[in-house]
N, C-alpha and C. Protein backbone atom coordinates (compact mmCIF):
# COMPACT_ATOMS: atom_id res chain seq x y z
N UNK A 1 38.29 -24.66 -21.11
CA UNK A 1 38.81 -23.93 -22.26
C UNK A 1 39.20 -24.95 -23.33
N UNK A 2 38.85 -24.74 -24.35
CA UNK A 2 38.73 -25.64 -25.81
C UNK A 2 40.36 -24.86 -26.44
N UNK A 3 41.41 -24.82 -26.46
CA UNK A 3 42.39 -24.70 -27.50
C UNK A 3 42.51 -24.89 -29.08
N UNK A 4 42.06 -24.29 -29.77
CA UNK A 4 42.64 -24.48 -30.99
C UNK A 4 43.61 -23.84 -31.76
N UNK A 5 43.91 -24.70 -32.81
CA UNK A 5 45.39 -23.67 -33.99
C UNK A 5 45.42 -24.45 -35.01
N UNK A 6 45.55 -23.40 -36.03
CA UNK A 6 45.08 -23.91 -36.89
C UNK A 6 46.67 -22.68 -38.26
N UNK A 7 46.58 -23.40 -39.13
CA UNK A 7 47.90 -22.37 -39.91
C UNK A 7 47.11 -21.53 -40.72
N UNK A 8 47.29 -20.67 -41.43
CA UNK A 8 46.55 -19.53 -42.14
C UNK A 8 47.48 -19.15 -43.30
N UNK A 9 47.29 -19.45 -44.36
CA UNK A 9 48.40 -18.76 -45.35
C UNK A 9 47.60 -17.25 -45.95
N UNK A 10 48.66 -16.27 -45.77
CA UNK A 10 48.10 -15.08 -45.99
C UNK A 10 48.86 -14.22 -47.11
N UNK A 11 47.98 -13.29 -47.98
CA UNK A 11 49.10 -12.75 -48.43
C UNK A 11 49.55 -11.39 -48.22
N UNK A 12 50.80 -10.84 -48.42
CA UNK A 12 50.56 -9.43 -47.75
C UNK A 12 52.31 -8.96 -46.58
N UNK A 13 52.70 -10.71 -46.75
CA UNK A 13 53.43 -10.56 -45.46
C UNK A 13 54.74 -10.58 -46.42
N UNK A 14 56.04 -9.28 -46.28
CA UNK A 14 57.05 -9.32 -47.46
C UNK A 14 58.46 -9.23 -46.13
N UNK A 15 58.11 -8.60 -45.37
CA UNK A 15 59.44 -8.29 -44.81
C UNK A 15 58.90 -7.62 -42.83
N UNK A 16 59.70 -7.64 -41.96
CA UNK A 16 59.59 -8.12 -40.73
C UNK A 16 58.46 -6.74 -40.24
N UNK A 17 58.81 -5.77 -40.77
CA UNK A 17 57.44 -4.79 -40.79
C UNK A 17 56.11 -5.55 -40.53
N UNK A 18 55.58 -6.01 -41.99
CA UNK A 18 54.40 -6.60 -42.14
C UNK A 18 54.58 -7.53 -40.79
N UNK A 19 55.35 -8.32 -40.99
CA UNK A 19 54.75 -9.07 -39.43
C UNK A 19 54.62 -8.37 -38.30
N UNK A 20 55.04 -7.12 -37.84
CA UNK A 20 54.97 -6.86 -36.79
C UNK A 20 53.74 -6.03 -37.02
N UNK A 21 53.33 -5.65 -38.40
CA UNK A 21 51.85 -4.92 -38.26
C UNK A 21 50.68 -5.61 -38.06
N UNK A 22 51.03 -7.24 -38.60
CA UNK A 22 50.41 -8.74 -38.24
C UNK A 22 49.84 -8.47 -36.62
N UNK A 23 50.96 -8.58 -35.91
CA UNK A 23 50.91 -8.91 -34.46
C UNK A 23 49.71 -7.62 -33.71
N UNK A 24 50.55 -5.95 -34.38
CA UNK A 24 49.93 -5.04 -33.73
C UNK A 24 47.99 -5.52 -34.60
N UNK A 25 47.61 -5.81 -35.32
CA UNK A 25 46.09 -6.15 -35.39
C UNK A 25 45.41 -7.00 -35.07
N UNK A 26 46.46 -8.21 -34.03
CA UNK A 26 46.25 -9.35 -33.36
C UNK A 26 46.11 -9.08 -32.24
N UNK A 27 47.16 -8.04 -31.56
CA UNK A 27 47.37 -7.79 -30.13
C UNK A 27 46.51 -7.96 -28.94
N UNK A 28 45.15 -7.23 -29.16
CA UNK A 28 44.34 -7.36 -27.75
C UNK A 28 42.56 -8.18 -28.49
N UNK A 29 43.17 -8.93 -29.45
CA UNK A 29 42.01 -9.87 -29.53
C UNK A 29 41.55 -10.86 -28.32
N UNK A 30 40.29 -10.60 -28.12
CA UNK A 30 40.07 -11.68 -27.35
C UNK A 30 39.82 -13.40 -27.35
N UNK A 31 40.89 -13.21 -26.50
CA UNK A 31 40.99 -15.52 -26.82
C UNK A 31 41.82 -15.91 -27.19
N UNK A 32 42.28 -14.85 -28.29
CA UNK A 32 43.89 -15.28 -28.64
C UNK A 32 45.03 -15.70 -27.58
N UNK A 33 45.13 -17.16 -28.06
CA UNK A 33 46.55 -17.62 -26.89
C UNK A 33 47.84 -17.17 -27.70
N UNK A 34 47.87 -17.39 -28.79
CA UNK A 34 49.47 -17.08 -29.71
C UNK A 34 48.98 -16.94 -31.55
N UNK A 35 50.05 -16.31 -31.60
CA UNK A 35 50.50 -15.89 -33.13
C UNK A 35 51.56 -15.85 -33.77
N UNK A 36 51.88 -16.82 -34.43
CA UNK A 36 52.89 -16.33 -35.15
C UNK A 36 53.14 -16.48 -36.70
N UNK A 37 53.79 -15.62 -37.74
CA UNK A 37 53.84 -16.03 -38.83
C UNK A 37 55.13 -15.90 -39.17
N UNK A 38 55.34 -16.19 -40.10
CA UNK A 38 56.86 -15.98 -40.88
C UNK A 38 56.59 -15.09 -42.54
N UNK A 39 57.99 -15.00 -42.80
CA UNK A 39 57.85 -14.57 -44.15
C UNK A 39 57.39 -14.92 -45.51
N UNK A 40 57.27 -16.59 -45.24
CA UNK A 40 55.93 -17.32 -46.36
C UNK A 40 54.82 -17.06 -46.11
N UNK A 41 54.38 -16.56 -45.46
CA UNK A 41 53.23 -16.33 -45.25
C UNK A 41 52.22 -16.90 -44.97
N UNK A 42 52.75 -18.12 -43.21
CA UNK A 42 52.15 -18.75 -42.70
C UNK A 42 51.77 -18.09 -41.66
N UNK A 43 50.79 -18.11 -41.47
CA UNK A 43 50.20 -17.59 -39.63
C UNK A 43 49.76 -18.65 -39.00
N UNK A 44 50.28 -18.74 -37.73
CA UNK A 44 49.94 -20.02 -36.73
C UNK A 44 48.69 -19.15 -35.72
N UNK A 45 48.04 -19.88 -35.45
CA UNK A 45 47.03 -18.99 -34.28
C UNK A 45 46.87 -20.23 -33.99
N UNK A 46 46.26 -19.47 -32.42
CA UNK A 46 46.22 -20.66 -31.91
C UNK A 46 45.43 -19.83 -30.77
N UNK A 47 43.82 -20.19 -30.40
CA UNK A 47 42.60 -19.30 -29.32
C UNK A 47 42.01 -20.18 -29.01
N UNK A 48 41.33 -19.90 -27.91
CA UNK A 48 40.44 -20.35 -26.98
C UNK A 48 39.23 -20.21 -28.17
N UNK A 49 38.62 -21.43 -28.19
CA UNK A 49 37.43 -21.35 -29.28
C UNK A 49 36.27 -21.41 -28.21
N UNK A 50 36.02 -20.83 -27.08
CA UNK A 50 34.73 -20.65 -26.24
C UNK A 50 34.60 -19.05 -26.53
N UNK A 51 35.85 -18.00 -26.57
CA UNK A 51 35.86 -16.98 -26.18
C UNK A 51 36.22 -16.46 -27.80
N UNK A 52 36.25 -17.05 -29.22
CA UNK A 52 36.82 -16.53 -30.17
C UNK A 52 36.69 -17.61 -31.18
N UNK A 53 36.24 -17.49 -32.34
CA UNK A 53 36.49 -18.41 -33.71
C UNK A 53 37.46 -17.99 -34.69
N UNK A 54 37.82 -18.93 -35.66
CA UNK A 54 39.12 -18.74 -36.80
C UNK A 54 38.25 -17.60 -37.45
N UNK A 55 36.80 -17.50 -37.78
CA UNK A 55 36.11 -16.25 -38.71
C UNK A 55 36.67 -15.08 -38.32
N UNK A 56 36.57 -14.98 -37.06
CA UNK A 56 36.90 -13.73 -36.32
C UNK A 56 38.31 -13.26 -36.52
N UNK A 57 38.92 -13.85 -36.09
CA UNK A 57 40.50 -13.58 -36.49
C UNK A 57 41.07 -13.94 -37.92
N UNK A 58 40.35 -14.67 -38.84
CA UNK A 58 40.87 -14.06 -40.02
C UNK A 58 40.31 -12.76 -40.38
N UNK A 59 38.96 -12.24 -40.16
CA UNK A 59 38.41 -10.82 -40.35
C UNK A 59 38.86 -9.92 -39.68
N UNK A 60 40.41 -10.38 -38.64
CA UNK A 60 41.07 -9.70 -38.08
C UNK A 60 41.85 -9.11 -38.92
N UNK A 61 43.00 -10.25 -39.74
CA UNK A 61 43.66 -10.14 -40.41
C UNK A 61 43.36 -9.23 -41.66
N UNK A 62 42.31 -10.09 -41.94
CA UNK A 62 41.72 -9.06 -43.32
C UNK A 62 41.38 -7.69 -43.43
N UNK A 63 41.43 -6.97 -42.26
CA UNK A 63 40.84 -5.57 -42.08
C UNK A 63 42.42 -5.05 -41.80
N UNK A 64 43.40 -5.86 -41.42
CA UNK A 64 45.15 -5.26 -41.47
C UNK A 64 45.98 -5.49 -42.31
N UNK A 65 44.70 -5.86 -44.03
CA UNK A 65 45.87 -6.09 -45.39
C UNK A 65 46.31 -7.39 -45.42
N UNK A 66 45.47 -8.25 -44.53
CA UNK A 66 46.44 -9.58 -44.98
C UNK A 66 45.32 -10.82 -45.23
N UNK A 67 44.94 -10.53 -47.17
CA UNK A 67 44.08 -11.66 -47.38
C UNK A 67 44.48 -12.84 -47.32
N UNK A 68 43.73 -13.69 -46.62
CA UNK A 68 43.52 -15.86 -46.31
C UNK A 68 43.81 -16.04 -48.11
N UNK A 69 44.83 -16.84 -48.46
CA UNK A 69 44.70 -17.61 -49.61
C UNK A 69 44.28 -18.80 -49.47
N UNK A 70 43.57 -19.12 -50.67
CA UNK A 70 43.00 -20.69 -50.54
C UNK A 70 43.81 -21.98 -50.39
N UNK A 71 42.72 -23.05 -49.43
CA UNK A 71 43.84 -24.03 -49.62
C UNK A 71 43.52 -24.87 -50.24
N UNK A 72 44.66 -25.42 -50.81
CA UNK A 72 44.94 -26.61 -51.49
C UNK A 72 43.84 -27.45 -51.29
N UNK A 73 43.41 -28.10 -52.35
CA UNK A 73 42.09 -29.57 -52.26
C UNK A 73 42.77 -30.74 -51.66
């Protein structure tokens, strides 16, 4: 098993709701080892990259209201 994590800034996330609607569109992904974000609107993930890629679970996110902002150069 390959581990990765990687941070995700998203936008979308205002108050402990949104995170917990975060989690419920994370919940039974497959590969996912952990998640977590806060109220800046960092998401930590962190999956098994044999069984799951970052595409996948940001098109997770993105289908539960919470667009990837760009990063910094």
């Amino acid at each position: 098993m390959a581990v990765r994590t990687d941070t995700i800034h998203v936008s979308g996330i205002r108050c402990e709701r949104c995170v917990n609607r975060l989690a419920v569109a994370l919940r039974r992904h497959d590969g996912l080892e952990s998640a977590r974000a806060n109220l800046l609107g960092e998401v930590t993930l962190s999956w098994d990259d044999e069984r799951t890629d970052r595409d996948a679970l940001v098109s997770a996110l993105a289908g539960a209201g919470f667009r990837p902002l760009e990063r910094a150069p």
